[in-house]
Protein backbone atom coordinates (compact mmCIF):
# COMPACT_ATOMS: atom_id res chain seq x y z
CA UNK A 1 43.72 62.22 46.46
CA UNK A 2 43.68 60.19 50.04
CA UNK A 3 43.50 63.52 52.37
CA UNK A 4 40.91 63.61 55.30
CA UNK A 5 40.38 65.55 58.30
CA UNK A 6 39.45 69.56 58.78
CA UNK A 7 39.51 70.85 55.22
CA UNK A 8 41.21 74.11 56.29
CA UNK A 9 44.18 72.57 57.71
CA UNK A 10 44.78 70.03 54.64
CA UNK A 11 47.94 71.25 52.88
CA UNK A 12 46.55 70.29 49.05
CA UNK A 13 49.95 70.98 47.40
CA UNK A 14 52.16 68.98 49.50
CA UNK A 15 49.31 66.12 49.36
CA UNK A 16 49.60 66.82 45.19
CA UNK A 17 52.87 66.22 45.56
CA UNK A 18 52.69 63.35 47.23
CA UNK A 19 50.35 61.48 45.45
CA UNK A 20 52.19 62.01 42.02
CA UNK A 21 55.06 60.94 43.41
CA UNK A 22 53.64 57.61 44.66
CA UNK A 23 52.38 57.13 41.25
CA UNK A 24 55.77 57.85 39.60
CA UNK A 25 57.33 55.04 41.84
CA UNK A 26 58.40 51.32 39.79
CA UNK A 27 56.79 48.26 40.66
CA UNK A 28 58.66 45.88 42.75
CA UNK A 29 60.96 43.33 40.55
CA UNK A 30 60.11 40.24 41.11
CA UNK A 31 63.06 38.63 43.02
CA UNK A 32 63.24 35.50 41.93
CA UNK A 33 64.93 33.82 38.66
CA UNK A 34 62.65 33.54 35.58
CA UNK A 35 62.80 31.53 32.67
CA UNK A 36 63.76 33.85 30.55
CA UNK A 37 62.53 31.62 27.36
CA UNK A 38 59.09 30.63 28.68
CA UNK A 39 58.80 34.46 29.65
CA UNK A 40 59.42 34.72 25.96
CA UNK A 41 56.43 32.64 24.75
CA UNK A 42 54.30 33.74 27.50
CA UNK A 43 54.50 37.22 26.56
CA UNK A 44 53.00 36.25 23.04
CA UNK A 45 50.10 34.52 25.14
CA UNK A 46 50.02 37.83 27.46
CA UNK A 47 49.56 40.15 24.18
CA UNK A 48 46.76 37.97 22.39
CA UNK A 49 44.91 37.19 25.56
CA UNK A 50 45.44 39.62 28.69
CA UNK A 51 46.56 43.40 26.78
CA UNK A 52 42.87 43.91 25.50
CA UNK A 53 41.72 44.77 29.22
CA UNK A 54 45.38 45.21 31.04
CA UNK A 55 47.04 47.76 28.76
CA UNK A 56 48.23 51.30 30.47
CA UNK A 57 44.90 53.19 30.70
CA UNK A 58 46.04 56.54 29.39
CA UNK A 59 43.62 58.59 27.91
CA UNK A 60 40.69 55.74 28.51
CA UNK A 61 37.50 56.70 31.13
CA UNK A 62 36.49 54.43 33.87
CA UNK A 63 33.62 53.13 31.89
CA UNK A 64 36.16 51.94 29.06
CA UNK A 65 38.39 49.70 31.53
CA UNK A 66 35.25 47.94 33.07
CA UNK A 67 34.49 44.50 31.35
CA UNK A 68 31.95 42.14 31.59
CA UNK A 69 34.26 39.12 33.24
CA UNK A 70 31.85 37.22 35.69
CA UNK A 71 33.43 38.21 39.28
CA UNK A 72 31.18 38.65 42.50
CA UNK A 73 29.16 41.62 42.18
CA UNK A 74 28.92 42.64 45.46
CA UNK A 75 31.28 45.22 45.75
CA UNK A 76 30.07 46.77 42.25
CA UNK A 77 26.55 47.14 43.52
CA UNK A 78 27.64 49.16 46.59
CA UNK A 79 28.03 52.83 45.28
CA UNK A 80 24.31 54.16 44.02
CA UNK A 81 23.89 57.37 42.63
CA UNK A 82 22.84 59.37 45.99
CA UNK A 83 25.92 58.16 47.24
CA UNK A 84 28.06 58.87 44.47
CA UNK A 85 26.74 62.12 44.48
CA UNK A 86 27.19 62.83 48.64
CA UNK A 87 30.82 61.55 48.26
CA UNK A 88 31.43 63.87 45.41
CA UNK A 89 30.08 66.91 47.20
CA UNK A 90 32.33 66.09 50.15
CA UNK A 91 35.20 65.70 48.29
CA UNK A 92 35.03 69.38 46.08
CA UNK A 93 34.43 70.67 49.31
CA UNK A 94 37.89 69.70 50.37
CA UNK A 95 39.59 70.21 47.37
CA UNK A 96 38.02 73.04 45.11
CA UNK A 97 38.24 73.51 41.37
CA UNK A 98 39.77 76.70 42.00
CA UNK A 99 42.66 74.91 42.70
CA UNK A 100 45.56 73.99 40.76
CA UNK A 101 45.82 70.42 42.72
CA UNK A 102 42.02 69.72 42.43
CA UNK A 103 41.28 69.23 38.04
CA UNK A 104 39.39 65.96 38.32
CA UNK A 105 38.70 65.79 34.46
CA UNK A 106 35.51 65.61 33.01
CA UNK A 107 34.70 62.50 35.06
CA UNK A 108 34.94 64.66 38.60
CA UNK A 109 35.89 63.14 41.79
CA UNK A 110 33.48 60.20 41.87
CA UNK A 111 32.14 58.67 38.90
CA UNK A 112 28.86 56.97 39.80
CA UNK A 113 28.82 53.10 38.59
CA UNK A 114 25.07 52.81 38.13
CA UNK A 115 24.96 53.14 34.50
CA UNK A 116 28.46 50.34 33.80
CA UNK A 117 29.29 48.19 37.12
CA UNK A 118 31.52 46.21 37.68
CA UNK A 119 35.46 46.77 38.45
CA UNK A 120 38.63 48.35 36.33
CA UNK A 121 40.94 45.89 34.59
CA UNK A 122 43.86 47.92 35.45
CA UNK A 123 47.53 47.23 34.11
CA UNK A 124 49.30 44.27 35.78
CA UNK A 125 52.84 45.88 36.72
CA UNK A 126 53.94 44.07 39.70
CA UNK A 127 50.94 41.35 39.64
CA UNK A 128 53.16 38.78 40.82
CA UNK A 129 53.39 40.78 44.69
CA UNK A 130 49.57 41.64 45.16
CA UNK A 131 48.23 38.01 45.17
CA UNK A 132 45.32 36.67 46.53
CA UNK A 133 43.72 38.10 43.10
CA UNK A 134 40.03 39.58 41.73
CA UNK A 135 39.00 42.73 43.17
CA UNK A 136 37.84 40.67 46.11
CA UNK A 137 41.46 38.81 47.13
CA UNK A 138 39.82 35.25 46.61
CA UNK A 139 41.87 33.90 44.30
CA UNK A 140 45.14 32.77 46.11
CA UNK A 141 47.51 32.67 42.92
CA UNK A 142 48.17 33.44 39.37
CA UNK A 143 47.95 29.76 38.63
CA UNK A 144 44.55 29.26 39.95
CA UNK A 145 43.42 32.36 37.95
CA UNK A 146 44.14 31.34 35.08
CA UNK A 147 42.82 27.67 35.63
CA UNK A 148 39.94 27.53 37.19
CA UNK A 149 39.45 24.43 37.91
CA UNK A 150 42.21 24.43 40.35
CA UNK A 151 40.71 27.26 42.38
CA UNK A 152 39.72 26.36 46.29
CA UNK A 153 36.36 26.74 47.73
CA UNK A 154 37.53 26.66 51.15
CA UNK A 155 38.79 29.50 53.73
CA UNK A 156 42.56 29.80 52.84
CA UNK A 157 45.38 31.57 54.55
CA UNK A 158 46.38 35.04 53.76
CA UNK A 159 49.19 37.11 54.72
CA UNK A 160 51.94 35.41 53.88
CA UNK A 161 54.99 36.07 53.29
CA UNK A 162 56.02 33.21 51.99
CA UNK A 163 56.02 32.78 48.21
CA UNK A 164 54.98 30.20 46.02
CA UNK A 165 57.53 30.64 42.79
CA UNK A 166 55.58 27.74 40.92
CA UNK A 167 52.21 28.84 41.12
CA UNK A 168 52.52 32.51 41.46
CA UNK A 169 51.74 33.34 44.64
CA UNK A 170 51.75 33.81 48.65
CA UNK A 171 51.30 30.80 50.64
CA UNK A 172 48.03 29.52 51.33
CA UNK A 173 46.91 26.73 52.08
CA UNK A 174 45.64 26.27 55.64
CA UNK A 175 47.76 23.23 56.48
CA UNK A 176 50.74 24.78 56.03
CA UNK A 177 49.44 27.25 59.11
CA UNK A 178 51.57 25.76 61.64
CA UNK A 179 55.34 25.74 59.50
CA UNK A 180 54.63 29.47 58.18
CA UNK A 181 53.97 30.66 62.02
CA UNK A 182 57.18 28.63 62.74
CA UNK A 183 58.53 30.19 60.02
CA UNK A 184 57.61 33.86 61.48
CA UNK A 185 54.58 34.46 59.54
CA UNK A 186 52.87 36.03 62.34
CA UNK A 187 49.92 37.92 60.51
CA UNK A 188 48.91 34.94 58.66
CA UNK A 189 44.66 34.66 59.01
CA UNK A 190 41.86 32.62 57.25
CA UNK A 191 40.04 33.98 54.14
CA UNK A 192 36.26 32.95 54.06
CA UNK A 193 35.11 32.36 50.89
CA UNK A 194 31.82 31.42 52.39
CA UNK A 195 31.34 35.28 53.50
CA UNK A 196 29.26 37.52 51.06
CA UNK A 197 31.08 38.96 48.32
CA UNK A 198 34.13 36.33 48.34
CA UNK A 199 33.23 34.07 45.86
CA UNK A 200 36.21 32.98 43.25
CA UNK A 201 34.37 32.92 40.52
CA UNK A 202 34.68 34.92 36.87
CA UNK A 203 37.36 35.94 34.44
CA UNK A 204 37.08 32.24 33.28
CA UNK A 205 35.47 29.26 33.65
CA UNK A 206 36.04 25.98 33.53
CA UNK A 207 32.61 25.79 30.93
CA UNK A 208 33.38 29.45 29.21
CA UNK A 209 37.55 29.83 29.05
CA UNK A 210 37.02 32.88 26.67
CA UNK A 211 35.44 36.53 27.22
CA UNK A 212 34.99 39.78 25.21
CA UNK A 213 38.33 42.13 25.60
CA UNK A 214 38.62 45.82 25.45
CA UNK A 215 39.54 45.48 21.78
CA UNK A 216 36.34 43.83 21.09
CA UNK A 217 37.78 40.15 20.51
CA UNK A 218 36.76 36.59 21.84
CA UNK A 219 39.78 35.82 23.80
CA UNK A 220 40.98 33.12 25.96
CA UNK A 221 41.78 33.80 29.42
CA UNK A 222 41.32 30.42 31.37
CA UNK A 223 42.79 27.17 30.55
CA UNK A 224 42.57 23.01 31.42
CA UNK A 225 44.83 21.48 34.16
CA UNK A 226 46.05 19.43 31.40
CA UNK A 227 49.49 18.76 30.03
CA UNK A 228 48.99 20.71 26.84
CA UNK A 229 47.09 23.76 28.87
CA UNK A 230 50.17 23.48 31.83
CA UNK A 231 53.10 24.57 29.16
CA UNK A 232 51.16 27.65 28.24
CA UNK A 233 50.29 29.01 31.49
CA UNK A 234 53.50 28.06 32.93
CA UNK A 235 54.88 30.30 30.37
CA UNK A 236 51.95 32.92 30.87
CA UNK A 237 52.76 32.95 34.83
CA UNK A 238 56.56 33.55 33.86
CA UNK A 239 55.80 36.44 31.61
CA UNK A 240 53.64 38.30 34.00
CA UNK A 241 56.14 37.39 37.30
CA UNK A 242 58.14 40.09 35.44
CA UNK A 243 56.10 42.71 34.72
């Protein structure tokens, strides 16, 4: 629950409220025309290759939607056990057991990472909107995901809001900067990939395509920039544009 501020004066209920209705609320549609028959045939793809991590987490813990995929660890490592523990003291402080509004589940407030880190595969309803992708926003489109060989090493633009209907994805690529500005893109700035922490790297590679999912199968969930590898993830990108 995002509440801060004098515990006393936080109205729980309302901020309940709230919250579940936020998480009640669609995804945005995607609102742009899709193939509907390469959606078709990417959907197969999505089902044998992406629903092992990205199905709907009911009834799973954290510790069962964390997989080993290869991304920067950086972030993982930065909640240890003391901390865990201080933030989760802080937090029942605010918001009491006693309350109604305040049954974390067996998992409390804070579940410390020590013992499985890494980051939660969570479902992909509305991927197409949240690019750059990874946990760290280094990834600048669905296309480069899922080929990793086509991923950029270089600071790239961010905050965009122009979108890339081929690839999957919010404009870019630095020397576009002057035409999006033109274009009203006001809030556009540079993503350094050279900063700690930002590294596109994991849930492929161009040497290991394939990883464990949370079904326990060797799947494949990066692909060649080749013309046999570009019809399937051209239909893969369609399928998950309309989730």
């Amino acid at each position: 629950m995002a509440v801060v501020g004098d515990p006393a004066k936080i109205d729980l209920s309302a901020n309940a409220k709230i919250q579940d209705f936020l998480g009640k609320l669609p995804p945005e549609p995607y609102p742009f025309s899709i193939d509907q028959a390469a959606r078709r045939r990417g959907e197969a793809t999505y089902r044998a290759s992406c629903a092992g991590c990205h199905a709907e987490p009911a009834g799973r813990k954290r510790n069962d939607l964390v997989f080993d995929v290869g991304t920067d660890p950086l972030r993982a490592q930065a909640i240890a056990t003391l901390s865990a523990g201080l933030l989760t003291k802080i937090v029942m402080s605010i918001c009491p057991q006693t309350q109604a509004e305040c049954a974390f589940g067996a998992e409390g407030p804070i579940v410390d990472p020590s013992a499985h880190r890494g980051y939660v595969a969570g479902p992909l309803n509305g991927v197409w909107a949240v690019a750059p992708y990874l946990h760290n926003g280094s990834v600048p489109t669905l296309r480069q995901l899922l080929v990793p060989s086509l991923r950029t090493t270089t600071p790239f633009l961010r905050g965009s809001t122009s979108y890339n209907q081929s690839d999957g994805g919010w404009e870019w690529e630095p020397s576009k900067e002057a035409d999006l500005r033109a274009r009203g893109d006001t809030a556009i700035a540079l993503h350094d990939l050279r900063e700690a922490g930002f590294r596109p790297v994991g849930h492929g590679s161009v040497v290991n395509p394939t990883l464990v999912d949370g079904r326990g199968n060797s799947v494949r969930v990066a692909w060649s920039n080749n013309a046999e590898d570009k019809h399937i993830v051209d239909d893969l990108i369609a399928y998950l544009l309309s989730l």
